[in-house]
PDB file of N, CA and C in Angstrom:
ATOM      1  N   UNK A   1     177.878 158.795 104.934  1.00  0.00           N
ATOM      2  CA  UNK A   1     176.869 159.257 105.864  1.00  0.00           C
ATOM      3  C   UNK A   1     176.856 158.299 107.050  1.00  0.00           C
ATOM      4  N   UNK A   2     177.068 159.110 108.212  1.00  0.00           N
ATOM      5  CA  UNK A   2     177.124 158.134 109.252  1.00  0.00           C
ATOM      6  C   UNK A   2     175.522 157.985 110.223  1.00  0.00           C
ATOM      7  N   UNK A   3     174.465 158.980 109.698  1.00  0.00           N
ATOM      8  CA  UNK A   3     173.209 158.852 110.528  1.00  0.00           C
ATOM      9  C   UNK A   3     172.261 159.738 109.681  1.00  0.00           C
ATOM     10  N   UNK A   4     170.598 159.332 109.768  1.00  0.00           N
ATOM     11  CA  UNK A   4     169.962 159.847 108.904  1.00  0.00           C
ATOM     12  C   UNK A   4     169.588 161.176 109.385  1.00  0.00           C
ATOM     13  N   UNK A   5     168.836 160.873 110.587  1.00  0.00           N
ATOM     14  CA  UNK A   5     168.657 162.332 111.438  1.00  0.00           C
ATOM     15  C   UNK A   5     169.125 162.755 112.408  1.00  0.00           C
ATOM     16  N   UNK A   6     170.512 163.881 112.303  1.00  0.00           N
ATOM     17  CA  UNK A   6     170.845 164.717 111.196  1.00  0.00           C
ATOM     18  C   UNK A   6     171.215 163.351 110.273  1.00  0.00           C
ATOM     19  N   UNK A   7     171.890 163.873 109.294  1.00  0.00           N
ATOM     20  CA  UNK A   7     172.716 163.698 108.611  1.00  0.00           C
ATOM     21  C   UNK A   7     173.792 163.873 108.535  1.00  0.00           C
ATOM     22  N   UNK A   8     174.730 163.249 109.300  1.00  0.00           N
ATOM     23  CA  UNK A   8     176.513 163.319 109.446  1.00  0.00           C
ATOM     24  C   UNK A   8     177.204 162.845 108.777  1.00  0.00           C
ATOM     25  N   UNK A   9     178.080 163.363 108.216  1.00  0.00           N
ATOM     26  CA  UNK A   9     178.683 162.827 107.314  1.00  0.00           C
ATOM     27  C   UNK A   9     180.467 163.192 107.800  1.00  0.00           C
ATOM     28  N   UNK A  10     181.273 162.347 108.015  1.00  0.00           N
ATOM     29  CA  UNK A  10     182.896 162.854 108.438  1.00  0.00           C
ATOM     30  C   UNK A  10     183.614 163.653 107.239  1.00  0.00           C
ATOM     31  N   UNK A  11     184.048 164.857 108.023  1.00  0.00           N
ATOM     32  CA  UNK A  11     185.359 165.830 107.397  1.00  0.00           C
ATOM     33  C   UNK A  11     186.692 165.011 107.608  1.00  0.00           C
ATOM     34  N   UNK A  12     187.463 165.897 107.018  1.00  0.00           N
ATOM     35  CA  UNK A  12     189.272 165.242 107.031  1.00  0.00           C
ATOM     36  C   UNK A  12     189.701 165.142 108.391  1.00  0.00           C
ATOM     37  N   UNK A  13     188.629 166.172 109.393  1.00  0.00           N
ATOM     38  CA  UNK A  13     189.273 165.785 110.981  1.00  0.00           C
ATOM     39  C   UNK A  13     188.922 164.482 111.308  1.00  0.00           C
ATOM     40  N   UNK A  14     188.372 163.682 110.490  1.00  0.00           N
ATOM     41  CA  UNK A  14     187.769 162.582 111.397  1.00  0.00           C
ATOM     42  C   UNK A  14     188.620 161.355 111.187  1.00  0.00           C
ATOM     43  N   UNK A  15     188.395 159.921 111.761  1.00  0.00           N
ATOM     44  CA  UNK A  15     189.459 158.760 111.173  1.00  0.00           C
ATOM     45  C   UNK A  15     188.802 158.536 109.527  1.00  0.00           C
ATOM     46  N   UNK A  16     187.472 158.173 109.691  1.00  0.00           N
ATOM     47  CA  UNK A  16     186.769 157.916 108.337  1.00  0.00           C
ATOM     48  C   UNK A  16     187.667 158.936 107.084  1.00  0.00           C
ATOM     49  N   UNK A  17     187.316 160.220 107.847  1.00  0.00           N
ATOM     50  CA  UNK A  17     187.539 160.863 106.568  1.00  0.00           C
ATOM     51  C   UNK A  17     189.232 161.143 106.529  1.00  0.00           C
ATOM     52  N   UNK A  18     189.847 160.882 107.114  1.00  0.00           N
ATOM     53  CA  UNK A  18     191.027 160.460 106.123  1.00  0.00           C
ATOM     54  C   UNK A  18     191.522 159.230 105.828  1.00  0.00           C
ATOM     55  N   UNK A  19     190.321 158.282 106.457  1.00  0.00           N
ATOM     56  CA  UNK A  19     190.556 156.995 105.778  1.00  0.00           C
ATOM     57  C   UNK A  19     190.498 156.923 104.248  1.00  0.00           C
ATOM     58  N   UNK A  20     189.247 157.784 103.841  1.00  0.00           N
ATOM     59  CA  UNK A  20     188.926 158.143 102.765  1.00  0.00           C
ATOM     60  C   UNK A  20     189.691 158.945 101.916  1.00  0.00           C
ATOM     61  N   UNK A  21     190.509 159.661 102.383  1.00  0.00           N
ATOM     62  CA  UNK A  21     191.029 160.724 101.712  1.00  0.00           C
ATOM     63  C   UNK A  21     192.466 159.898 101.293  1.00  0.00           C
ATOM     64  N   UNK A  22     192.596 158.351 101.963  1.00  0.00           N
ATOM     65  CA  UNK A  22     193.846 157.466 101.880  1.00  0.00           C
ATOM     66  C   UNK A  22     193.607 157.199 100.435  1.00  0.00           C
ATOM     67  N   UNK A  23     192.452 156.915 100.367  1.00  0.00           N
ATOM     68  CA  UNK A  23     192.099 156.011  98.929  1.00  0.00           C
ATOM     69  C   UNK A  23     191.627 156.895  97.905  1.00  0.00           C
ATOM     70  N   UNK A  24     191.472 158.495  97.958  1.00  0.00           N
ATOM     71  CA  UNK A  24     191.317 159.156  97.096  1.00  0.00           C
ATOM     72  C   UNK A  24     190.055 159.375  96.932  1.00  0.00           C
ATOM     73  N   UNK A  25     189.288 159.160  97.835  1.00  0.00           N
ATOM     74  CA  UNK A  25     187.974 159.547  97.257  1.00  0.00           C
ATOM     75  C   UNK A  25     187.369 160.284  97.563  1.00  0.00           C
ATOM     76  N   UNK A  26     187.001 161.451  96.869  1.00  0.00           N
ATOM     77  CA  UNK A  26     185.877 162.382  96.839  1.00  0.00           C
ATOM     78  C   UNK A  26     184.980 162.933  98.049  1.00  0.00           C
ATOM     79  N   UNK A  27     185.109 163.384  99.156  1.00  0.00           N
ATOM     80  CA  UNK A  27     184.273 163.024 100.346  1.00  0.00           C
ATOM     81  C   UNK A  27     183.759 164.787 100.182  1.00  0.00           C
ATOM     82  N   UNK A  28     182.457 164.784  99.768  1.00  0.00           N
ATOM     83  CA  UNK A  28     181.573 165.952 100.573  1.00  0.00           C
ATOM     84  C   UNK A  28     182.179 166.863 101.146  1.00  0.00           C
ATOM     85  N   UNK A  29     181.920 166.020 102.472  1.00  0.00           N
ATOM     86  CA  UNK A  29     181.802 166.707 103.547  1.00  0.00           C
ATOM     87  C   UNK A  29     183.435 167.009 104.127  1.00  0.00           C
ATOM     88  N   UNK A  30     184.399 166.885 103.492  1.00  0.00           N
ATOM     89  CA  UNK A  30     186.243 167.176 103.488  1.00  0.00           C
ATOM     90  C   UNK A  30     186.489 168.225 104.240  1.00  0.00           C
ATOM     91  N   UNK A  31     185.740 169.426 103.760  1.00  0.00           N
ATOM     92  CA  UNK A  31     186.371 170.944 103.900  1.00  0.00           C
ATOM     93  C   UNK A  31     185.836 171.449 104.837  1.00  0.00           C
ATOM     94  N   UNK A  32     184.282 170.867 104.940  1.00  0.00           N
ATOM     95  CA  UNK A  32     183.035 171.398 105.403  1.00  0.00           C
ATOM     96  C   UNK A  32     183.420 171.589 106.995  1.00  0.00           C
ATOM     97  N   UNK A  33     183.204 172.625 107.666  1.00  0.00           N
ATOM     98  CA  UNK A  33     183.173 172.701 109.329  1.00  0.00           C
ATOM     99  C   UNK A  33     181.789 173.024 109.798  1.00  0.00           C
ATOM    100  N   UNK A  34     181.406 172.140 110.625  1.00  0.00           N
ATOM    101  CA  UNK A  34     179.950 172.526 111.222  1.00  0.00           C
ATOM    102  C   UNK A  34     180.114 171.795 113.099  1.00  0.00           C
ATOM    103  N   UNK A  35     178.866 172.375 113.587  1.00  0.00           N
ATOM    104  CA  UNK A  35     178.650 172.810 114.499  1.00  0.00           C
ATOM    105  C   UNK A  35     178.104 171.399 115.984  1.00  0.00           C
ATOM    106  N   UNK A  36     178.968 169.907 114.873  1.00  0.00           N
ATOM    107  CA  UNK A  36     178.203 169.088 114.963  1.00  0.00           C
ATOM    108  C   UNK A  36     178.572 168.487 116.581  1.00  0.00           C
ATOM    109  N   UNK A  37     177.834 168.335 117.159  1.00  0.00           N
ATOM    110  CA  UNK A  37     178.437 167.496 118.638  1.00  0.00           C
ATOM    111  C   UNK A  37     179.611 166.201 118.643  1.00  0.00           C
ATOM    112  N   UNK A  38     179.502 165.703 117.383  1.00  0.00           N
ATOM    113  CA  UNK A  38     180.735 164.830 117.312  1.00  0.00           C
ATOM    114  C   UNK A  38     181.892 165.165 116.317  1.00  0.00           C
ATOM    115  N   UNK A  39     183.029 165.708 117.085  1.00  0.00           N
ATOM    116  CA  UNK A  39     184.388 165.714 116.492  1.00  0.00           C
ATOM    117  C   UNK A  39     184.367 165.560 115.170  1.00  0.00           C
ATOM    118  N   UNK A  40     184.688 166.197 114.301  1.00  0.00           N
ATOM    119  CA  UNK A  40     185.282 165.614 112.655  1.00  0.00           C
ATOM    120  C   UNK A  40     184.059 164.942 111.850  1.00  0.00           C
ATOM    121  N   UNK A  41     182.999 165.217 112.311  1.00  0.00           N
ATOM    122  CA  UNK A  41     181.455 165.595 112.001  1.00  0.00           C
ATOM    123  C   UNK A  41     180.804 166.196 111.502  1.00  0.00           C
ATOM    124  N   UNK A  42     180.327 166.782 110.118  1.00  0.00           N
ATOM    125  CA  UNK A  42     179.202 167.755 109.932  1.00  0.00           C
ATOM    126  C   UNK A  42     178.056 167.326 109.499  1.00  0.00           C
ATOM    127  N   UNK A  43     177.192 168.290 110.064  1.00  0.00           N
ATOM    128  CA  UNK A  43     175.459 168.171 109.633  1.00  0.00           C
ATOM    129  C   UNK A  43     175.370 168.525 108.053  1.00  0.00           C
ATOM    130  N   UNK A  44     174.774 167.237 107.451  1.00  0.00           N
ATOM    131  CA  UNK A  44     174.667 167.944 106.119  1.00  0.00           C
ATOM    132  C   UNK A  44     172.799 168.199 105.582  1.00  0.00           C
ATOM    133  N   UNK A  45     172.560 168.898 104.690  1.00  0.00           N
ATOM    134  CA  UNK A  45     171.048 168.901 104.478  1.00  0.00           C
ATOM    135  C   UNK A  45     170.651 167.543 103.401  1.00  0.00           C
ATOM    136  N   UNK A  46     169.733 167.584 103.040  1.00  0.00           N
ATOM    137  CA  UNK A  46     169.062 167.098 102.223  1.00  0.00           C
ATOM    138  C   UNK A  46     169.282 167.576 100.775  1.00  0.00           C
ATOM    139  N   UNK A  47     169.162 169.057 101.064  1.00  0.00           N
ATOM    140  CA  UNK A  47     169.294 169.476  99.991  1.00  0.00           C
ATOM    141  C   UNK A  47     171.160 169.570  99.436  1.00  0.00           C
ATOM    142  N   UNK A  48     172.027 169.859 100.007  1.00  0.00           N
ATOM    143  CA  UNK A  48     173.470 170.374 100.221  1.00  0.00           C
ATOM    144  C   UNK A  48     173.602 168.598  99.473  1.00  0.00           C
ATOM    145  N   UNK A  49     173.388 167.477  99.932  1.00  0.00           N
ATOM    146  CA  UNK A  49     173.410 165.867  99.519  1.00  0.00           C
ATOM    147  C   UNK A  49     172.862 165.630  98.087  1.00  0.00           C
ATOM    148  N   UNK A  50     171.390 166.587  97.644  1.00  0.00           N
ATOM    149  CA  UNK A  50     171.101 166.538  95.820  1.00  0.00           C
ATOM    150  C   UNK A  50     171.731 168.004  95.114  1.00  0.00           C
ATOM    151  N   UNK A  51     172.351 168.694  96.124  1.00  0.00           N
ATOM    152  CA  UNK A  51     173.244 169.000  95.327  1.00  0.00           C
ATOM    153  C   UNK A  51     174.415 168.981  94.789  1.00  0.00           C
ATOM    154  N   UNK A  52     174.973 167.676  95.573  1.00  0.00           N
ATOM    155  CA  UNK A  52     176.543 167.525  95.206  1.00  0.00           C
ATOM    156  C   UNK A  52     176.276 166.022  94.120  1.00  0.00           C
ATOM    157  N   UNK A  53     174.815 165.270  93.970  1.00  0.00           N
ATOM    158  CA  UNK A  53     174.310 164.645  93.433  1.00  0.00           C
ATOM    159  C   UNK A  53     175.688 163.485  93.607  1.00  0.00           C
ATOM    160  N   UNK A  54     176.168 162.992  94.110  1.00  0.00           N
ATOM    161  CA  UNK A  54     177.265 161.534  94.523  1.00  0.00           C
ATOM    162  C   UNK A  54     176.900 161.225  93.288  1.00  0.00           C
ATOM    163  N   UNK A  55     178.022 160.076  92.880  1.00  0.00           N
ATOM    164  CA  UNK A  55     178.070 158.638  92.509  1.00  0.00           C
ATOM    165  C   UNK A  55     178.185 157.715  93.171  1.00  0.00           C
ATOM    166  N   UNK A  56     178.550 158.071  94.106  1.00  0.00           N
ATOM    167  CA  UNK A  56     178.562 156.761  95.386  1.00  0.00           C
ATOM    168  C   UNK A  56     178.640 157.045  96.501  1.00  0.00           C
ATOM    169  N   UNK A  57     177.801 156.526  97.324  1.00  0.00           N
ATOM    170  CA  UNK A  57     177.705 157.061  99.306  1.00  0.00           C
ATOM    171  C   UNK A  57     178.261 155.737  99.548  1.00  0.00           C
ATOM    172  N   UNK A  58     178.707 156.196 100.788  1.00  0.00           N
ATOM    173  CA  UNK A  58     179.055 155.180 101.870  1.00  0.00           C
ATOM    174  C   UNK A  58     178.133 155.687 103.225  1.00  0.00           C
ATOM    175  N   UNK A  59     177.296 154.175 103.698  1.00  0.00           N
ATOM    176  CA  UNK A  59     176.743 154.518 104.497  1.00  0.00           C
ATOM    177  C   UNK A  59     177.887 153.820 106.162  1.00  0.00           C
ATOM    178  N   UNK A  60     177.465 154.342 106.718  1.00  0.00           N
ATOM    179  CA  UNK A  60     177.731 153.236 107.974  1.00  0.00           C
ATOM    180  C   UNK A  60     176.658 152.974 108.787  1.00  0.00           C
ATOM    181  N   UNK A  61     176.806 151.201 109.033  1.00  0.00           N
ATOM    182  CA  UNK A  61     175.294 150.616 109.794  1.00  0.00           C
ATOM    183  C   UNK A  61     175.662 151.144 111.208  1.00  0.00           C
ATOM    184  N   UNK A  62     175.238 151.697 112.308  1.00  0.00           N
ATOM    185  CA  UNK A  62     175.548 151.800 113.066  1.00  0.00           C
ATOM    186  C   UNK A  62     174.530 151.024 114.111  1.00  0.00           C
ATOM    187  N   UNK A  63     174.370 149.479 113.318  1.00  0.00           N
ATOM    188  CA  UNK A  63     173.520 148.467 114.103  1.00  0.00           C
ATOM    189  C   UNK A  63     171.614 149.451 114.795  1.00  0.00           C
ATOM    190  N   UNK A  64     171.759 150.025 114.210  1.00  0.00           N
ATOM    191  CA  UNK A  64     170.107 150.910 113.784  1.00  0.00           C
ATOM    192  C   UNK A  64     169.290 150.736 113.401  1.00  0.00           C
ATOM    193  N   UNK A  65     168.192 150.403 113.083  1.00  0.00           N
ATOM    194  CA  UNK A  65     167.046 149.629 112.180  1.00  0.00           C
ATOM    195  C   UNK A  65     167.400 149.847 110.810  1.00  0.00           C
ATOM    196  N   UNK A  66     168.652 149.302 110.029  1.00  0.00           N
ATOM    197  CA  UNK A  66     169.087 149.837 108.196  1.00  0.00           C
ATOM    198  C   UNK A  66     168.682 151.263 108.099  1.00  0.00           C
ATOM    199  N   UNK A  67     169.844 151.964 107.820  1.00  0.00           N
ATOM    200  CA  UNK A  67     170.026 153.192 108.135  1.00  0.00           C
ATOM    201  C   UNK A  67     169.824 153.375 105.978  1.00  0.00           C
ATOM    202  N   UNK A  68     170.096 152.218 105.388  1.00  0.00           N
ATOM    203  CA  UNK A  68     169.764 151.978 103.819  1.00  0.00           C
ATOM    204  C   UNK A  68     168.528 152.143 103.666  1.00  0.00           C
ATOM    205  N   UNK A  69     167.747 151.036 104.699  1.00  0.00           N
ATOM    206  CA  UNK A  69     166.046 151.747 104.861  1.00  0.00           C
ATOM    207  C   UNK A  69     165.411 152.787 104.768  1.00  0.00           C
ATOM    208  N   UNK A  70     165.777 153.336 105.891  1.00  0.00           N
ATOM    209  CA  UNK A  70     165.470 154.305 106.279  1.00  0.00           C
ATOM    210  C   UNK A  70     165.377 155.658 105.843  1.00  0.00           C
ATOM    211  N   UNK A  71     166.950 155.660 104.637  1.00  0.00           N
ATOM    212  CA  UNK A  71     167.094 156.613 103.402  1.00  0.00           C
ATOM    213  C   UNK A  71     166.433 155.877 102.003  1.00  0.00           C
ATOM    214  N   UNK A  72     165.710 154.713 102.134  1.00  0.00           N
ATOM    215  CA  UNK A  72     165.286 154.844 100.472  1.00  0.00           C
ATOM    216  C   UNK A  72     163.866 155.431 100.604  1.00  0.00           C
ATOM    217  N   UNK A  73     163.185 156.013 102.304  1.00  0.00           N
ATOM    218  CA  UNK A  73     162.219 156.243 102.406  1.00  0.00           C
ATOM    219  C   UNK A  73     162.292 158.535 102.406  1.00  0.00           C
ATOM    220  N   UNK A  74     162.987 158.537 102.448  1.00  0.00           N
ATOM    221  CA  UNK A  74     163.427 159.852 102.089  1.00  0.00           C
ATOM    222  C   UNK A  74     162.918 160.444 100.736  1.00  0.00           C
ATOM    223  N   UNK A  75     162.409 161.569 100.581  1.00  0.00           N
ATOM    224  CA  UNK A  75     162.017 161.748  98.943  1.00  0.00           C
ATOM    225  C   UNK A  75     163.458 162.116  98.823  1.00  0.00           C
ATOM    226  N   UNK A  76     164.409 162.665  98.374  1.00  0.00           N
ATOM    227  CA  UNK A  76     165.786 162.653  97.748  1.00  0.00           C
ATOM    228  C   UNK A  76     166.336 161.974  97.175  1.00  0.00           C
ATOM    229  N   UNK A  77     166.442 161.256  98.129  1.00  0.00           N
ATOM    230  CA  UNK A  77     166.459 159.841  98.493  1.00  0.00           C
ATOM    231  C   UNK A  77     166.968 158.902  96.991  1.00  0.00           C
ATOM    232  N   UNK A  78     165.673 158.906  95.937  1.00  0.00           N
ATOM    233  CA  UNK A  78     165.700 158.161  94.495  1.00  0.00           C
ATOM    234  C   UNK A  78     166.261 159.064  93.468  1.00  0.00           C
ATOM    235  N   UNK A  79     166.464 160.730  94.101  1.00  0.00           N
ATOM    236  CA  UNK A  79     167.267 161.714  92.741  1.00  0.00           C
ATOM    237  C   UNK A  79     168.574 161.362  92.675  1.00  0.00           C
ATOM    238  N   UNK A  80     169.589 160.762  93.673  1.00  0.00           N
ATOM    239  CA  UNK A  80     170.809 160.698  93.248  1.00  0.00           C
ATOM    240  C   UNK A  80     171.146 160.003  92.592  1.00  0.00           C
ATOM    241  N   UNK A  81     171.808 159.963  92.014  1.00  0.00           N
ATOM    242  CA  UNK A  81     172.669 159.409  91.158  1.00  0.00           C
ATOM    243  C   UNK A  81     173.398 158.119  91.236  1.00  0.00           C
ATOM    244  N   UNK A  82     174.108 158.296  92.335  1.00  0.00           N
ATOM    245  CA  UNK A  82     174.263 156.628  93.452  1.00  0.00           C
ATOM    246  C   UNK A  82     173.199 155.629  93.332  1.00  0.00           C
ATOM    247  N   UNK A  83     172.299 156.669  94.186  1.00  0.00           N
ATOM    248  CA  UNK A  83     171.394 155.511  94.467  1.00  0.00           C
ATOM    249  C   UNK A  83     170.404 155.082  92.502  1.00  0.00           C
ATOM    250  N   UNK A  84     170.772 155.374  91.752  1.00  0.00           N
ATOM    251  CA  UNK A  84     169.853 155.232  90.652  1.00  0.00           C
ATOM    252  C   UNK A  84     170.921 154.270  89.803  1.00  0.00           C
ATOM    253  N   UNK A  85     172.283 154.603  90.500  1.00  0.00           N
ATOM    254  CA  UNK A  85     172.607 153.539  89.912  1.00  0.00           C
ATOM    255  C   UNK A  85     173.407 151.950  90.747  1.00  0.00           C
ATOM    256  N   UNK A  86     172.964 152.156  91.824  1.00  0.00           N
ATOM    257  CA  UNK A  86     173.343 151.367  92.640  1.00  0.00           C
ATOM    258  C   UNK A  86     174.503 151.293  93.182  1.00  0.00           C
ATOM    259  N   UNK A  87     175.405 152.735  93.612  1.00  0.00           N
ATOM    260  CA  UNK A  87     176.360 152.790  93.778  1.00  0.00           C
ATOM    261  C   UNK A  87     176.170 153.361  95.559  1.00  0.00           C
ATOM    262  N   UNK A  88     175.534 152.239  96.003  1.00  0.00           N
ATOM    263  CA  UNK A  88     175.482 152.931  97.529  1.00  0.00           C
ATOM    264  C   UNK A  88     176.062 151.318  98.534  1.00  0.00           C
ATOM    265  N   UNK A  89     177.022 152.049  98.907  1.00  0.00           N
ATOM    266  CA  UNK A  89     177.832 150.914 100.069  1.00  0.00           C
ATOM    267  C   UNK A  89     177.521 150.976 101.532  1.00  0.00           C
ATOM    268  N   UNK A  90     177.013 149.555 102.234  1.00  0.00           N
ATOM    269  CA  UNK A  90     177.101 149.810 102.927  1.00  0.00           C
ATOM    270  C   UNK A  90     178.258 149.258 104.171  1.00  0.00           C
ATOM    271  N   UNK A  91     178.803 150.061 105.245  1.00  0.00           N
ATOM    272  CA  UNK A  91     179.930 149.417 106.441  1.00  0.00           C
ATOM    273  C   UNK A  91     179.723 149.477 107.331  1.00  0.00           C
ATOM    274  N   UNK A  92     180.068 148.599 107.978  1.00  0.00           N
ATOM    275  CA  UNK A  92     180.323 148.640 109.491  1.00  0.00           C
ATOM    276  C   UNK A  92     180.615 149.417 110.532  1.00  0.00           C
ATOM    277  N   UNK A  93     180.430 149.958 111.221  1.00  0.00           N
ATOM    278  CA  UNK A  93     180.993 151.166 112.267  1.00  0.00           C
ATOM    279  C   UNK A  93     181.646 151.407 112.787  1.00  0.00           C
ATOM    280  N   UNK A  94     182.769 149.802 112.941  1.00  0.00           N
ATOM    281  CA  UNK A  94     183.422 149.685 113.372  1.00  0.00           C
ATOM    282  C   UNK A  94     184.923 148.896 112.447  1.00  0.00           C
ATOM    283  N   UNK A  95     185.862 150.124 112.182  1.00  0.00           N
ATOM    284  CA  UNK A  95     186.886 149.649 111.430  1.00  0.00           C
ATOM    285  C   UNK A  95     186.396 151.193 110.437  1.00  0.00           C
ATOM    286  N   UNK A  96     185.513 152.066 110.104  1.00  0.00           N
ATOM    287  CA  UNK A  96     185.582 153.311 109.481  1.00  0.00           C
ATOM    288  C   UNK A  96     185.404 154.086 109.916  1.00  0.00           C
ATOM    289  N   UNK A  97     184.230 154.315 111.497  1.00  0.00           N
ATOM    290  CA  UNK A  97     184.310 155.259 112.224  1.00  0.00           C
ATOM    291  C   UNK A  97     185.075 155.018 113.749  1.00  0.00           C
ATOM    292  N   UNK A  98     184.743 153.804 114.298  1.00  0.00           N
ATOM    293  CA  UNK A  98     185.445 153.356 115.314  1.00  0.00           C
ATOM    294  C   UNK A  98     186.930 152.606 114.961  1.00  0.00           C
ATOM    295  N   UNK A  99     187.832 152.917 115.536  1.00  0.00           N
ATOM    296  CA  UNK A  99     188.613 152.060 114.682  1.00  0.00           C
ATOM    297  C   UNK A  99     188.613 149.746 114.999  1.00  0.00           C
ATOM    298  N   UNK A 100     188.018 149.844 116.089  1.00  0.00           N
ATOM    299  CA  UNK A 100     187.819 148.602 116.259  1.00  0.00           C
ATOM    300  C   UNK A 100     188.672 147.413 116.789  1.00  0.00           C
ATOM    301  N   UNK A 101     189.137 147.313 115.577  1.00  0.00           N
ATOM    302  CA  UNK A 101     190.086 145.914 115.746  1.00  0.00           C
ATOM    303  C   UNK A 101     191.015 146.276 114.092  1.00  0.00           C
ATOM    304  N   UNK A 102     191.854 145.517 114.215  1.00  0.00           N
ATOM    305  CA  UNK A 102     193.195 145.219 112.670  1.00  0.00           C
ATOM    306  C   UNK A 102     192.051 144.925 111.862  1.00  0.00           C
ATOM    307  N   UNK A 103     191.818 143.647 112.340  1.00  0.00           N
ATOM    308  CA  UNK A 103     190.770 143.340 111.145  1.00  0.00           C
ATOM    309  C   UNK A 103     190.097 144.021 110.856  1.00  0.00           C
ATOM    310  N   UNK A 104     189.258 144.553 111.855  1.00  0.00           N
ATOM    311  CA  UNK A 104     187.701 145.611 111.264  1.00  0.00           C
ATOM    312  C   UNK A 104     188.571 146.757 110.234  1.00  0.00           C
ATOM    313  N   UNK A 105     189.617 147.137 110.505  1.00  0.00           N
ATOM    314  CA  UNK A 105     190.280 148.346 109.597  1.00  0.00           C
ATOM    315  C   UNK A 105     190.864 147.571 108.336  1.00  0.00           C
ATOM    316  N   UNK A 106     191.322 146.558 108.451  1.00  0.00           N
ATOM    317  CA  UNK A 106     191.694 145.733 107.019  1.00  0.00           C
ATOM    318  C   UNK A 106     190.393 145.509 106.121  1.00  0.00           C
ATOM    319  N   UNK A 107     189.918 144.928 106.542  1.00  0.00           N
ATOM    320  CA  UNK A 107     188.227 144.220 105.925  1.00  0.00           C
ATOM    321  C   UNK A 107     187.655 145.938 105.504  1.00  0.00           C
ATOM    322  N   UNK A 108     187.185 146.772 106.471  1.00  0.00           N
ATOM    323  CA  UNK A 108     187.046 148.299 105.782  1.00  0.00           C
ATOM    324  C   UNK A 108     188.023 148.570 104.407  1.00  0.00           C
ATOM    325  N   UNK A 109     189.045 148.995 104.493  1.00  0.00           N
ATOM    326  CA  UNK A 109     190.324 149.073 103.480  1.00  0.00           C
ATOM    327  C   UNK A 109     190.116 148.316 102.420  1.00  0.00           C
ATOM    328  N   UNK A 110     189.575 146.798 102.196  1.00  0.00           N
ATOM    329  CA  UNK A 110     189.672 145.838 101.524  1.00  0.00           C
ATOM    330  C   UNK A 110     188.225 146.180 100.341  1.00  0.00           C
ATOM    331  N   UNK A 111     187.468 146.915 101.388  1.00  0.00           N
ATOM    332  CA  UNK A 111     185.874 147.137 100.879  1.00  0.00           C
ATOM    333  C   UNK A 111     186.425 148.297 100.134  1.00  0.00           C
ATOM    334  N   UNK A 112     186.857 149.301 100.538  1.00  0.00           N
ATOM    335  CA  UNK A 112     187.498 151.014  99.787  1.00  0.00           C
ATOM    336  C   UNK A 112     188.218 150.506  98.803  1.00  0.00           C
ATOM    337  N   UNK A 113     188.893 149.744  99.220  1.00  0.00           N
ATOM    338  CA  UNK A 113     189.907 149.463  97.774  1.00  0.00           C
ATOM    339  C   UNK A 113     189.431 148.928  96.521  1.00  0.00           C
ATOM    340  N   UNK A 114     187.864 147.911  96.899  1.00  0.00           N
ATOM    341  CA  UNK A 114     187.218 147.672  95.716  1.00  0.00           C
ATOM    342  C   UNK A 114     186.485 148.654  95.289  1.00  0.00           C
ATOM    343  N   UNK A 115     185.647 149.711  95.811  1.00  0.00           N
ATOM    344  CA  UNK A 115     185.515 150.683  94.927  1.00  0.00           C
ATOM    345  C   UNK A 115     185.975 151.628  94.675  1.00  0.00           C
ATOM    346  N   UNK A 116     186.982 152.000  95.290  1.00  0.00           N
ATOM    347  CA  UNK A 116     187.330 153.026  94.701  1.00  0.00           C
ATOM    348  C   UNK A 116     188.856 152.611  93.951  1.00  0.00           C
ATOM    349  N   UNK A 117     188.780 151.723  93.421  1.00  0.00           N
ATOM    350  CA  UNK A 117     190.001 151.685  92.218  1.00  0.00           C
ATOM    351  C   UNK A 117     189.469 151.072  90.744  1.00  0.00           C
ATOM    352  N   UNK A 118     188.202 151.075  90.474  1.00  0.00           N
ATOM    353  CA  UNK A 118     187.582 151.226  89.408  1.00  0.00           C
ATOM    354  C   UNK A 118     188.204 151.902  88.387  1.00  0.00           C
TER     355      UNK A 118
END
């Protein structure tokens, strides 16, 4: 999830989401096409998010007042599954949605690779 309101989350058009799709993991919002003002973007609901019930989100800070905040104040929010079991990450904005710098994309990669090779 890259923002609370909406709720964006990157498809396979985006860098994120085939950053993600490098390391195999599970992304939502993959297939999904929506209507969103940013490229490789979709709006997701509240509800469409307890119903795919995650094991693990990835948020990105996008230097925002904790965008982690901001969703533990959400009623949904405590039904997932992630979050109940503490499987919520958070990154940088730069190196998963921006690509940044080598580093910012290594250090990202380095973070994916620890969870998702569990």
């Amino acid at each position: 999830m890259v923002s609370r309101q909406p709720i964006l989350s990157p498809n396979k058009n985006s860098w994120a989401g085939d950053l993600l799709k490098q390391f195999q993991a599970q992304n939502l919002a993959s297939d999904l096409q929506g209507g969103s003002q940013f490229g490789g973007y979709v709006t997701l609901s509240a509800e469409k998010v307890l119903q795919a019930n995650p094991e693990i989100i990835l948020l990105v800070d996008l230097g925002q007042e904790g965008i982690a905040e901001q969703l533990k104040a959400e009623p949904f929010w405590q039904e997932l599954k992630a979050t109940q079991s503490d499987n919520v990450y958070v990154f940088d904005y730069y190196g998963l949605v921006n690509l940044g710098s080598l580093a910012k994309i290594q250090e990202v990669c380095q973070q994916l690779a620890k969870i998702f090779s569990r």
